[in-house]
PDB file of N, CA and C in Angstrom:
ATOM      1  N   UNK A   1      34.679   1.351  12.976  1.00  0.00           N
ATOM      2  CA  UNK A   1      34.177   2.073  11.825  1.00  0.00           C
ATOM      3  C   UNK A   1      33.147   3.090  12.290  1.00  0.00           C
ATOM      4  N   UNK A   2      32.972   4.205  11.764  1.00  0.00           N
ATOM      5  CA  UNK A   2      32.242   5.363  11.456  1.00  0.00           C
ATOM      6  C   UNK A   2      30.957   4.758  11.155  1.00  0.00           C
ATOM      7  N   UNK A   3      30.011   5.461  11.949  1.00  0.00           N
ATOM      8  CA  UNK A   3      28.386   5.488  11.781  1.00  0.00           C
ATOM      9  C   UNK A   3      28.291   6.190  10.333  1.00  0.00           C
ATOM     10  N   UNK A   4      27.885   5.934   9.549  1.00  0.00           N
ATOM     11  CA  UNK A   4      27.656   6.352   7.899  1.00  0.00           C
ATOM     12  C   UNK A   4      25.960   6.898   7.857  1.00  0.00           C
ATOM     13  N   UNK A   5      25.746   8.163   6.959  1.00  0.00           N
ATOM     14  CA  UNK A   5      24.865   8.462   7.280  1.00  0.00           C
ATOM     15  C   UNK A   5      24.429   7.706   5.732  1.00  0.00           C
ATOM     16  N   UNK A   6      22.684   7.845   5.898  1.00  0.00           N
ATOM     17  CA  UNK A   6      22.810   6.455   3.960  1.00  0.00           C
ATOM     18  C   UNK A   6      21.242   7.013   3.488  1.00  0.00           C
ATOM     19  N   UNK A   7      21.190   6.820   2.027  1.00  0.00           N
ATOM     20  CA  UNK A   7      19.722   6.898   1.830  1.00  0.00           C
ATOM     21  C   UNK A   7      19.407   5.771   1.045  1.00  0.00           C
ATOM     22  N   UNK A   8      17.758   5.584   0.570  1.00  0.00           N
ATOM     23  CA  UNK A   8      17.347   4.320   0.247  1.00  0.00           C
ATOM     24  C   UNK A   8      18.735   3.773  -1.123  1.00  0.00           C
ATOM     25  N   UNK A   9      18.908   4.970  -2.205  1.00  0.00           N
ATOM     26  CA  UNK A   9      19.785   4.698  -3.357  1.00  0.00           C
ATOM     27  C   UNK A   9      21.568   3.991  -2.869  1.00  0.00           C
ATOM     28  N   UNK A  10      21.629   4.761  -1.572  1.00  0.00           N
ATOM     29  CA  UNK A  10      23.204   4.184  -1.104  1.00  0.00           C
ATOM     30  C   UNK A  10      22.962   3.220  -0.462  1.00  0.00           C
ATOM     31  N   UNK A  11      22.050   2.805   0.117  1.00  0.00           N
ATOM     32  CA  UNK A  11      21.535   1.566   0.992  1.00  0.00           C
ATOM     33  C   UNK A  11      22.093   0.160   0.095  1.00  0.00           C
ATOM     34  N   UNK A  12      21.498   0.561  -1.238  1.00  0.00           N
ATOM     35  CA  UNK A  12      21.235  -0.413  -2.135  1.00  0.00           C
ATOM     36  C   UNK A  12      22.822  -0.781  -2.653  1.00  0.00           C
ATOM     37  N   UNK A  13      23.677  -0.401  -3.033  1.00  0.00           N
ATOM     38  CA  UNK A  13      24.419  -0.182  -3.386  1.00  0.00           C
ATOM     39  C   UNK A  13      25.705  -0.666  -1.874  1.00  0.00           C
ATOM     40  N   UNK A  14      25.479   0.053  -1.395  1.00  0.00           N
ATOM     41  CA  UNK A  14      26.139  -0.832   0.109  1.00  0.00           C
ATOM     42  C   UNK A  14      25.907  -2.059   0.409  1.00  0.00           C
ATOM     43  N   UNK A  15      24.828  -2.472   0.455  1.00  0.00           N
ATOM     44  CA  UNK A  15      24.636  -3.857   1.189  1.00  0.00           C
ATOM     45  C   UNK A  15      25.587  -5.192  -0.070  1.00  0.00           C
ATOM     46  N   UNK A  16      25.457  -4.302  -1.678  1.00  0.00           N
ATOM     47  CA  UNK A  16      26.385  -5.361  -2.389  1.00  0.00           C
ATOM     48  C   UNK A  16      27.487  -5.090  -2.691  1.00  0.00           C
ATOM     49  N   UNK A  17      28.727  -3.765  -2.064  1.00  0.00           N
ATOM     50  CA  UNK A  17      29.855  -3.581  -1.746  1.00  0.00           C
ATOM     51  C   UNK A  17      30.772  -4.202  -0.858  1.00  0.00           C
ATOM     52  N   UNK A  18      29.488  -4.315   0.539  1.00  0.00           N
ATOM     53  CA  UNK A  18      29.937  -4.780   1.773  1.00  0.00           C
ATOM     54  C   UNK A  18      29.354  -6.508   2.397  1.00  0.00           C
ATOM     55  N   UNK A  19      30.337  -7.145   3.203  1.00  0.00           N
ATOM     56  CA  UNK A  19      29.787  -8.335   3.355  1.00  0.00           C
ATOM     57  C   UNK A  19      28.566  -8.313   4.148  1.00  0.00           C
ATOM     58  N   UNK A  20      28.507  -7.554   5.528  1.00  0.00           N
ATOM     59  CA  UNK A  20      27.746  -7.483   6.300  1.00  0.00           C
ATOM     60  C   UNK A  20      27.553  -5.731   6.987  1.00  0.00           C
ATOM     61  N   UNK A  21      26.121  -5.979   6.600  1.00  0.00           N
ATOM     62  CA  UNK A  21      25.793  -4.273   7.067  1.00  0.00           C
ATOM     63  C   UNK A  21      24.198  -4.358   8.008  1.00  0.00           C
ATOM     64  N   UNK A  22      24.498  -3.507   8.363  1.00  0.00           N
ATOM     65  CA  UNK A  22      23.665  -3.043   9.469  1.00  0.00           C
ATOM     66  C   UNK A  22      23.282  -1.565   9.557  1.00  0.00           C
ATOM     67  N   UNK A  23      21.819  -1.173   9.406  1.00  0.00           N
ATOM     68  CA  UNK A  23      21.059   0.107   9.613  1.00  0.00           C
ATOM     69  C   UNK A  23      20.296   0.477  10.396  1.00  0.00           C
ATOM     70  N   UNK A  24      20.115   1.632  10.864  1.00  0.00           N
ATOM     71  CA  UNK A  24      19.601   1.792  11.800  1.00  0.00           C
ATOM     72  C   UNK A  24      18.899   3.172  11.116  1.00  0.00           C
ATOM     73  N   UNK A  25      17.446   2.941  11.145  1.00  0.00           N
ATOM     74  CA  UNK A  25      16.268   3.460  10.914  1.00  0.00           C
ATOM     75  C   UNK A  25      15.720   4.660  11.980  1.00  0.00           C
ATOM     76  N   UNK A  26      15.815   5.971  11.508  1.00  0.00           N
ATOM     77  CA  UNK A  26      15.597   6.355  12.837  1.00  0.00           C
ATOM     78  C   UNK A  26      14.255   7.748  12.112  1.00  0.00           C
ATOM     79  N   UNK A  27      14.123   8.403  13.541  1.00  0.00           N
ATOM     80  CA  UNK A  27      12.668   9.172  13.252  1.00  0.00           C
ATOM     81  C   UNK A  27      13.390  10.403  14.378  1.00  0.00           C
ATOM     82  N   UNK A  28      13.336  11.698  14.059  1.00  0.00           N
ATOM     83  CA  UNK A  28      13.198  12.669  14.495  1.00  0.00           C
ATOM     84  C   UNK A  28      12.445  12.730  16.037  1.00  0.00           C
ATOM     85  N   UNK A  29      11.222  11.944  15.721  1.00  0.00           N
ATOM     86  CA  UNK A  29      10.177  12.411  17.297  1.00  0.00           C
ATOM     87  C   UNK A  29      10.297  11.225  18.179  1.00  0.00           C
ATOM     88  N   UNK A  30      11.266  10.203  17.820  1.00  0.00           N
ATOM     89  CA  UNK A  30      11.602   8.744  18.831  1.00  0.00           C
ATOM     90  C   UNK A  30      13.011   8.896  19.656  1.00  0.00           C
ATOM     91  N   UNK A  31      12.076   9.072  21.063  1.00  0.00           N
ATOM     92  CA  UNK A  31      12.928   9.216  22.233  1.00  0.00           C
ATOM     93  C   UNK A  31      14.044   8.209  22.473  1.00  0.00           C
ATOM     94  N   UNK A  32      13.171   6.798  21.773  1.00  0.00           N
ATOM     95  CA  UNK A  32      14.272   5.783  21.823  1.00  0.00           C
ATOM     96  C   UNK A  32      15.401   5.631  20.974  1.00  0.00           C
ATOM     97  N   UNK A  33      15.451   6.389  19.728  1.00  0.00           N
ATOM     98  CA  UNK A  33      16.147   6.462  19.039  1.00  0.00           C
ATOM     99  C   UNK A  33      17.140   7.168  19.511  1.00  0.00           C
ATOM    100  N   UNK A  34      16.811   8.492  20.143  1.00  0.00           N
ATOM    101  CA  UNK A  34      17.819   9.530  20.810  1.00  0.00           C
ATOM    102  C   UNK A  34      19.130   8.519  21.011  1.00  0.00           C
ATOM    103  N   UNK A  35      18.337   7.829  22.257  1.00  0.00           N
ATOM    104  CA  UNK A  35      18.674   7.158  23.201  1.00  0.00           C
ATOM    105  C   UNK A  35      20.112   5.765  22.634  1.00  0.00           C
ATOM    106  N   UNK A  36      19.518   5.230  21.526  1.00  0.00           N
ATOM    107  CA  UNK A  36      20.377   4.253  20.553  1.00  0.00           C
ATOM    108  C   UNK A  36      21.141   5.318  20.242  1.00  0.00           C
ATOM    109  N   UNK A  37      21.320   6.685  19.869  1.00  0.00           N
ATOM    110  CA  UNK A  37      22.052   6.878  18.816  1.00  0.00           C
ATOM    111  C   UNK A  37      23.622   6.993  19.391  1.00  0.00           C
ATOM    112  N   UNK A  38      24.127   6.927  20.602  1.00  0.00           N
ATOM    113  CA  UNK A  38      25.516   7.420  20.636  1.00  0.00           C
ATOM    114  C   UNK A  38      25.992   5.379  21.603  1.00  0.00           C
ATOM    115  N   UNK A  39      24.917   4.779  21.479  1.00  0.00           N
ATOM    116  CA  UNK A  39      25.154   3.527  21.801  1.00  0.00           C
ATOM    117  C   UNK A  39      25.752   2.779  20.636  1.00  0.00           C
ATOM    118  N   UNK A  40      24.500   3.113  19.627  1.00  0.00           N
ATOM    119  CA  UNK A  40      25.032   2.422  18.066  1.00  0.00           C
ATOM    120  C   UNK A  40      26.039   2.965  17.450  1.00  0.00           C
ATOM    121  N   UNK A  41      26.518   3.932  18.018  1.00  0.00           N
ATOM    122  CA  UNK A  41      28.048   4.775  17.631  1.00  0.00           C
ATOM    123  C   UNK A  41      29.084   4.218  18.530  1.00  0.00           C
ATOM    124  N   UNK A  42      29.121   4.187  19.804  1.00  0.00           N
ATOM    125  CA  UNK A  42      29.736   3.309  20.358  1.00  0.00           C
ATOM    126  C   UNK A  42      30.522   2.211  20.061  1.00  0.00           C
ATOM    127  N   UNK A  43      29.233   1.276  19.627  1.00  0.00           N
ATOM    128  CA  UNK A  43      28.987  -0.067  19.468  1.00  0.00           C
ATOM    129  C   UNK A  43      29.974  -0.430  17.900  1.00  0.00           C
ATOM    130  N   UNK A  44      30.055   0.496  17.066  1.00  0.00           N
ATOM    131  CA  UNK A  44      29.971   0.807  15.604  1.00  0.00           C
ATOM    132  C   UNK A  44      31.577   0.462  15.962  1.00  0.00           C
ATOM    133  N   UNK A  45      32.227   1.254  16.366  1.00  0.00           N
ATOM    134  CA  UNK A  45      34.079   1.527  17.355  1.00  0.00           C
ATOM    135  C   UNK A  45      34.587   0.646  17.573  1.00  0.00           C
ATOM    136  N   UNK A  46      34.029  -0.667  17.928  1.00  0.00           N
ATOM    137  CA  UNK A  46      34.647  -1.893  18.669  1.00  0.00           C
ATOM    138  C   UNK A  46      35.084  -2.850  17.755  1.00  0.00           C
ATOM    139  N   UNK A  47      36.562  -3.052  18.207  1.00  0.00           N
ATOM    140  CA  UNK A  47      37.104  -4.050  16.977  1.00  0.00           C
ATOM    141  C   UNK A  47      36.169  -5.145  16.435  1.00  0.00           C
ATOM    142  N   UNK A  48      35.049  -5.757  17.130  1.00  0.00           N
ATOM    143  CA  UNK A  48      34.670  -6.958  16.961  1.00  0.00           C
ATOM    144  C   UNK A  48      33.882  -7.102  15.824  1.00  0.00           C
ATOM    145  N   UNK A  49      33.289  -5.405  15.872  1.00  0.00           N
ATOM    146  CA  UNK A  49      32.432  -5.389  14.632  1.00  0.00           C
ATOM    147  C   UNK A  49      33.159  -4.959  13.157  1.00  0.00           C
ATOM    148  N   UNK A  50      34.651  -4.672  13.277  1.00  0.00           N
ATOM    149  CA  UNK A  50      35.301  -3.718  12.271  1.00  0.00           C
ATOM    150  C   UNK A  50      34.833  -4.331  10.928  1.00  0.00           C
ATOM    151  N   UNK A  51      34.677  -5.788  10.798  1.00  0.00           N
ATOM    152  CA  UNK A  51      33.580  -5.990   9.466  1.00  0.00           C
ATOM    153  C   UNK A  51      32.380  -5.436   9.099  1.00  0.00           C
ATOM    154  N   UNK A  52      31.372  -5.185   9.913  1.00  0.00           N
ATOM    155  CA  UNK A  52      29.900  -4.533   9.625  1.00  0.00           C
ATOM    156  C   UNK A  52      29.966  -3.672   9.010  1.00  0.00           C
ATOM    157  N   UNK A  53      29.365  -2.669   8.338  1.00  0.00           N
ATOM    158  CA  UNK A  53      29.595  -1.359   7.880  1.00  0.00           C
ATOM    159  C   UNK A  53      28.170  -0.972   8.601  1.00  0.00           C
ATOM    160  N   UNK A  54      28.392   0.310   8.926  1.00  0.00           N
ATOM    161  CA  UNK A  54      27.157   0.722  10.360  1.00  0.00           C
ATOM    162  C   UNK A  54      26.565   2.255   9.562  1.00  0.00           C
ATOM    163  N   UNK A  55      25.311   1.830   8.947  1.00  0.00           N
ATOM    164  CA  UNK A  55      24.608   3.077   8.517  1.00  0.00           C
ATOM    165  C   UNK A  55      23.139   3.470   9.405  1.00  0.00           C
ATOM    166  N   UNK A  56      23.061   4.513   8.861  1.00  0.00           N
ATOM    167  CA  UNK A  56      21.999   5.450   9.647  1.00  0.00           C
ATOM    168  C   UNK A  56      21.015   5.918   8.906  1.00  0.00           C
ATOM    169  N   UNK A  57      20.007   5.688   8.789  1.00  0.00           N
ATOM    170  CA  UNK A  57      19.173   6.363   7.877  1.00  0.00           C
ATOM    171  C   UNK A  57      18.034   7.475   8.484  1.00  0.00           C
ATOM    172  N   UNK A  58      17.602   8.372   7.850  1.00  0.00           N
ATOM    173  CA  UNK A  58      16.392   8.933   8.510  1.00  0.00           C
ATOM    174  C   UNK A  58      15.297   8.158   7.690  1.00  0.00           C
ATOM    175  N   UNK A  59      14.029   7.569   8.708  1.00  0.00           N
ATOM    176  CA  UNK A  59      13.256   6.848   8.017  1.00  0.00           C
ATOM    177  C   UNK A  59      12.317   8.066   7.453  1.00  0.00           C
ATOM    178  N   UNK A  60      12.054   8.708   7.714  1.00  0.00           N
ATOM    179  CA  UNK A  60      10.865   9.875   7.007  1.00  0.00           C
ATOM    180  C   UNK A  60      11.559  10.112   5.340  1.00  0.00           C
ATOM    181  N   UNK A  61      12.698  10.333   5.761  1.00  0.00           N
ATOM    182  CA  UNK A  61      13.402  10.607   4.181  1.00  0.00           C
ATOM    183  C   UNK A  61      13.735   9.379   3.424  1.00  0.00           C
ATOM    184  N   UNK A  62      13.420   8.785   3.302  1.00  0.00           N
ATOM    185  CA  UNK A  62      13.808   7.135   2.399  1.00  0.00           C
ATOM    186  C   UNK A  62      12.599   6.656   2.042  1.00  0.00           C
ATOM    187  N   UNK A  63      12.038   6.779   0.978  1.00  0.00           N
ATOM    188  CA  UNK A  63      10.259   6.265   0.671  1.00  0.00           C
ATOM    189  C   UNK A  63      10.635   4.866   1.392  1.00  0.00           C
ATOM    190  N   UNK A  64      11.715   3.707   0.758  1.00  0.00           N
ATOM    191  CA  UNK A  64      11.094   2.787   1.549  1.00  0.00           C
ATOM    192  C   UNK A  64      11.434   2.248   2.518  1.00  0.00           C
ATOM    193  N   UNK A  65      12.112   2.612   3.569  1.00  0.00           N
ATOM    194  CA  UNK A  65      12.304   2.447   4.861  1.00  0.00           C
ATOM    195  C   UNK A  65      11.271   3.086   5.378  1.00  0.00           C
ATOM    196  N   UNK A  66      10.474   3.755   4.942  1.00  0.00           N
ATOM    197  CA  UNK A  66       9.626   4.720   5.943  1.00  0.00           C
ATOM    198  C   UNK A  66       8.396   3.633   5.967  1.00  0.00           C
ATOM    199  N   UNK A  67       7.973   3.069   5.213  1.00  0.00           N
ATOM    200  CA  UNK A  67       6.751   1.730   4.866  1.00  0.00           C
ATOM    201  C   UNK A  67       7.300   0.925   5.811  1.00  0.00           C
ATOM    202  N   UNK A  68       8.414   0.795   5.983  1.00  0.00           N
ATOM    203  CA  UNK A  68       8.594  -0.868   6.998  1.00  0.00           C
ATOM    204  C   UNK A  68       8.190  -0.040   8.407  1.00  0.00           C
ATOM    205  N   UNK A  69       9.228   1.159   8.800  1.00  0.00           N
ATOM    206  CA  UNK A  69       8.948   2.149  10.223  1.00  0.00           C
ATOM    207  C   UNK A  69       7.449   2.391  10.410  1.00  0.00           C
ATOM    208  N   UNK A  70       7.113   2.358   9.089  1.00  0.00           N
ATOM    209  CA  UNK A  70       5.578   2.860   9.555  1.00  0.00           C
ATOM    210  C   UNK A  70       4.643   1.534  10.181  1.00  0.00           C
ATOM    211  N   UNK A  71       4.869   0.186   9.465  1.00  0.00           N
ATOM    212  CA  UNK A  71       4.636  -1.228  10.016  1.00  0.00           C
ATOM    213  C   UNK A  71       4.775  -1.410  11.452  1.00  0.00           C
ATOM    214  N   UNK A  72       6.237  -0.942  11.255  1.00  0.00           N
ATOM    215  CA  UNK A  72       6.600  -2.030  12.719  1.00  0.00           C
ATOM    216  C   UNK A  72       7.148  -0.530  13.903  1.00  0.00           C
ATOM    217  N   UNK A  73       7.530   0.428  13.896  1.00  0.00           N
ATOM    218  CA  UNK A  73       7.879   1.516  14.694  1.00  0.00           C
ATOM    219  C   UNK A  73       9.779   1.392  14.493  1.00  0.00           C
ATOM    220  N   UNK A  74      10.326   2.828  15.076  1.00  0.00           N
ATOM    221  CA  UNK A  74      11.186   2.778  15.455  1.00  0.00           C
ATOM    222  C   UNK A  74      12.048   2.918  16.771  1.00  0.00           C
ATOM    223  N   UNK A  75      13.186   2.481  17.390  1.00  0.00           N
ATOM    224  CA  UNK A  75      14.308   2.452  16.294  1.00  0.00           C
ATOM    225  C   UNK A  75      14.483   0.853  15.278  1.00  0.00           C
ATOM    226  N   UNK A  76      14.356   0.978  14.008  1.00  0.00           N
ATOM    227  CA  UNK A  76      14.525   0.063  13.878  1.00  0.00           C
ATOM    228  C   UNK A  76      15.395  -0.193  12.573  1.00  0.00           C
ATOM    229  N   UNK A  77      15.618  -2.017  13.126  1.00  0.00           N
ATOM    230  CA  UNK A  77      16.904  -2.252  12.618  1.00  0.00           C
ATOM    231  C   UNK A  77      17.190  -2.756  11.153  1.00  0.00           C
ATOM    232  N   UNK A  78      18.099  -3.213  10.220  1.00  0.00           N
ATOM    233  CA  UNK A  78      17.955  -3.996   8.836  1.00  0.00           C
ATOM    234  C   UNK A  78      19.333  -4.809   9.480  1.00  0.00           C
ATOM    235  N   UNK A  79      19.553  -6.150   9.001  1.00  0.00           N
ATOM    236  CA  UNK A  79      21.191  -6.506   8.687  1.00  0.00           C
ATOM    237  C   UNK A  79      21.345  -7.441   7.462  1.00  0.00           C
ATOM    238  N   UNK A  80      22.168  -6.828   6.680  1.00  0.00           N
ATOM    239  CA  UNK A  80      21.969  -7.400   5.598  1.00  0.00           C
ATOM    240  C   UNK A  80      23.818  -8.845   5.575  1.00  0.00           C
ATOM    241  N   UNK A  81      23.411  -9.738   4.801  1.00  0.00           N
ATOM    242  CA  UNK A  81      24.287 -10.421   4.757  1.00  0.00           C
ATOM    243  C   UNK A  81      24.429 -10.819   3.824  1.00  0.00           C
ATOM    244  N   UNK A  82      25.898  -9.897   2.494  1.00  0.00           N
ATOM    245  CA  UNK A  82      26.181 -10.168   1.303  1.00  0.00           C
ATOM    246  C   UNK A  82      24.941  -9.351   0.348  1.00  0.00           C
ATOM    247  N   UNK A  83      24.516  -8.864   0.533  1.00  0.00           N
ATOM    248  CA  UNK A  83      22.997  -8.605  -0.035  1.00  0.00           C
ATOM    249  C   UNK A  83      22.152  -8.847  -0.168  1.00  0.00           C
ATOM    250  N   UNK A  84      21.707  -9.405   0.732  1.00  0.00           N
ATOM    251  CA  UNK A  84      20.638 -10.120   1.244  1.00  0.00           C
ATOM    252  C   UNK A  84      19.875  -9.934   2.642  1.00  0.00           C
ATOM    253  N   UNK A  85      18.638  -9.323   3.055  1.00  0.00           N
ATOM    254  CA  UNK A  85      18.070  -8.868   4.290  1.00  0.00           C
ATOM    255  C   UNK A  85      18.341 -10.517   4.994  1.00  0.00           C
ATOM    256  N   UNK A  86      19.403 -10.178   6.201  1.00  0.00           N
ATOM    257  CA  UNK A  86      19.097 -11.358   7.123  1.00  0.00           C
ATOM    258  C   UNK A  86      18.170 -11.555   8.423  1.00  0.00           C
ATOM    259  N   UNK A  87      17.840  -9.931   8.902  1.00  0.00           N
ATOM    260  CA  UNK A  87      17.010  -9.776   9.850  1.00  0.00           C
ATOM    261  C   UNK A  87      16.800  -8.166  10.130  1.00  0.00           C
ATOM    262  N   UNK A  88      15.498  -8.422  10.335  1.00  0.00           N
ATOM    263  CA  UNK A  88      15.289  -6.933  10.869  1.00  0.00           C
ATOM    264  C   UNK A  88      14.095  -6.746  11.705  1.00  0.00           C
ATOM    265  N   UNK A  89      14.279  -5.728  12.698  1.00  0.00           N
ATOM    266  CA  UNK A  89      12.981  -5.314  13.602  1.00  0.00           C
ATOM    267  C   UNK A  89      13.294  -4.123  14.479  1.00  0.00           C
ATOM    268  N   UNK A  90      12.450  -4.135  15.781  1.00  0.00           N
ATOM    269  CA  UNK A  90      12.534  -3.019  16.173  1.00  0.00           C
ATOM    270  C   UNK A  90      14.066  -3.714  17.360  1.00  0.00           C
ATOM    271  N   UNK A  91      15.124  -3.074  17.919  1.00  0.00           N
ATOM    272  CA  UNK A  91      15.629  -2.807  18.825  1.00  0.00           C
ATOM    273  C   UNK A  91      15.867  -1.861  20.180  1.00  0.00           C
ATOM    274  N   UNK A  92      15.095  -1.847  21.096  1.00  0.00           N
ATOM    275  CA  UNK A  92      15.161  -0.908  21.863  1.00  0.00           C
ATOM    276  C   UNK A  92      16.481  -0.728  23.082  1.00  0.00           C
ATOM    277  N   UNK A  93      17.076  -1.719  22.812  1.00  0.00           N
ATOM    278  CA  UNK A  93      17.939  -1.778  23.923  1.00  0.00           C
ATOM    279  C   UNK A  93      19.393  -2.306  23.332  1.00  0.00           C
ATOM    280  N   UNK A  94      20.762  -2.030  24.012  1.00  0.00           N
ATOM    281  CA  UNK A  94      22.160  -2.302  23.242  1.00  0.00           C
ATOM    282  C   UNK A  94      21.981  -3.868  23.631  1.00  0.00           C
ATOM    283  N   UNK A  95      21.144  -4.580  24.656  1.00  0.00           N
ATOM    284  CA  UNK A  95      21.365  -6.070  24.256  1.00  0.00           C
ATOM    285  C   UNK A  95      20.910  -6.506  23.203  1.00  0.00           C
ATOM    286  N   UNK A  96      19.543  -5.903  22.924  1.00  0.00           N
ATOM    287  CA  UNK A  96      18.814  -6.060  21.958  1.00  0.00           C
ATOM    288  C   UNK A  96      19.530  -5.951  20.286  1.00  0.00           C
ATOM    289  N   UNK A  97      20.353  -4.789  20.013  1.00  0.00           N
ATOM    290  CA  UNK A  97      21.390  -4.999  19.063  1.00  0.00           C
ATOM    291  C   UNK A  97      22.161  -5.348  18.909  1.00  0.00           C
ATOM    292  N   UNK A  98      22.808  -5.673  20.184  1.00  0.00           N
ATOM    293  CA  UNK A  98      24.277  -6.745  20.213  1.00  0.00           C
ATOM    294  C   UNK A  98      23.726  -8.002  19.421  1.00  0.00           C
ATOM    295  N   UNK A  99      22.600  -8.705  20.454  1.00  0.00           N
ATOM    296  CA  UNK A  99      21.965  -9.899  19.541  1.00  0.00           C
ATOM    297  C   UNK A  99      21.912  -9.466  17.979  1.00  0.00           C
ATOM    298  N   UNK A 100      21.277  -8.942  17.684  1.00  0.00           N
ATOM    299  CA  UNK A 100      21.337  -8.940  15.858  1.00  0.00           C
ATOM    300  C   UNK A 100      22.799  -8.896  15.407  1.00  0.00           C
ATOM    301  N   UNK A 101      23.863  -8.136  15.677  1.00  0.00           N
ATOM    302  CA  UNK A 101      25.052  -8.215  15.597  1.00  0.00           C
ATOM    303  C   UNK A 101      25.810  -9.446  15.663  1.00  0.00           C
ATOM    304  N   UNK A 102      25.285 -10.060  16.642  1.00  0.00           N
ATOM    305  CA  UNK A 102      26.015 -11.489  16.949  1.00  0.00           C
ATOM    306  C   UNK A 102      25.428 -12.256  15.882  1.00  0.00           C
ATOM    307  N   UNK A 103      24.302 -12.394  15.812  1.00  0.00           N
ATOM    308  CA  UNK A 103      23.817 -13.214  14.723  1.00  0.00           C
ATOM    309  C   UNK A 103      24.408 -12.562  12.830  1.00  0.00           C
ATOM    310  N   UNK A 104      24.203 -11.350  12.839  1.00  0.00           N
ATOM    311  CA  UNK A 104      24.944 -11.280  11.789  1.00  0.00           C
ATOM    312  C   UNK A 104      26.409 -11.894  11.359  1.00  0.00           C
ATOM    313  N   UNK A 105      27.255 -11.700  12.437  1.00  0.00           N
ATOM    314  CA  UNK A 105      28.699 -12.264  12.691  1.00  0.00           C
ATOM    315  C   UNK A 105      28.776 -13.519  12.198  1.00  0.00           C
ATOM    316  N   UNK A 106      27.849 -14.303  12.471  1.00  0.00           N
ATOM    317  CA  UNK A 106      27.701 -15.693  12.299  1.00  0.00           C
ATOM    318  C   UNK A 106      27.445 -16.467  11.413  1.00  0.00           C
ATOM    319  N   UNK A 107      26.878 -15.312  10.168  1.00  0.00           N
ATOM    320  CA  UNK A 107      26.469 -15.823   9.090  1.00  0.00           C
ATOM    321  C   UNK A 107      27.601 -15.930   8.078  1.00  0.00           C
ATOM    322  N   UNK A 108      27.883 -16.743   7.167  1.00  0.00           N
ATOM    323  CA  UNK A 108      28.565 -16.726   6.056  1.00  0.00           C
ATOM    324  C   UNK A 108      28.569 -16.386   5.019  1.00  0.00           C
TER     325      UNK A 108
END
């Protein structure tokens, strides 16, 4: 599946369309984000995940994703399961999101 680009109103609305979703919070001036972005596109491609639905948000533009980015930094992550936040934080590395991925997978 396609990296989806999303804002706070489609966020909302996705996470209770889809079983399991996953966002990725990002900021214009985060090098690490650069860096995630053609990994989490990658990553997005692979049959294993073809359940997830894989969105992208800009955190500056989403009032409230930008309150959590501003908390904790970016790139960072949401995964929701059924509509419901199952985990979220910062990820800097593709092991680092595989893990949230795997654990999303796992949930029912």
């Amino acid at each position: 599946m396609m990296v989806l680009e999303s804002n706070d109103n489609e966020l909302r609305k996705l996470i209770f369309e889809r079983d399991k979703v996953i966002v990725k919070f990002t900021d214009e001036a985060c090098p690490i984000c650069k860096v995630m972005q053609p990994k989490y596109k990658r990553i997005s491609e692979e049959p294993m995940y073809q359940e997830i639905a894989f969105l992208r948000m800009n955190a500056k533009e989403n009032p409230v994703s930008s309150r959590e980015v501003k908390l904790k930094g970016t790139p960072f992550f949401a995964t929701y399961n059924k509509g419901t936040l199952a985990d979220c934080g910062i990820a800097a590395t593709e092991e680092e999101l595989r893990e949230m991925l795997r654990m999303l997978l796992q949930l029912h």
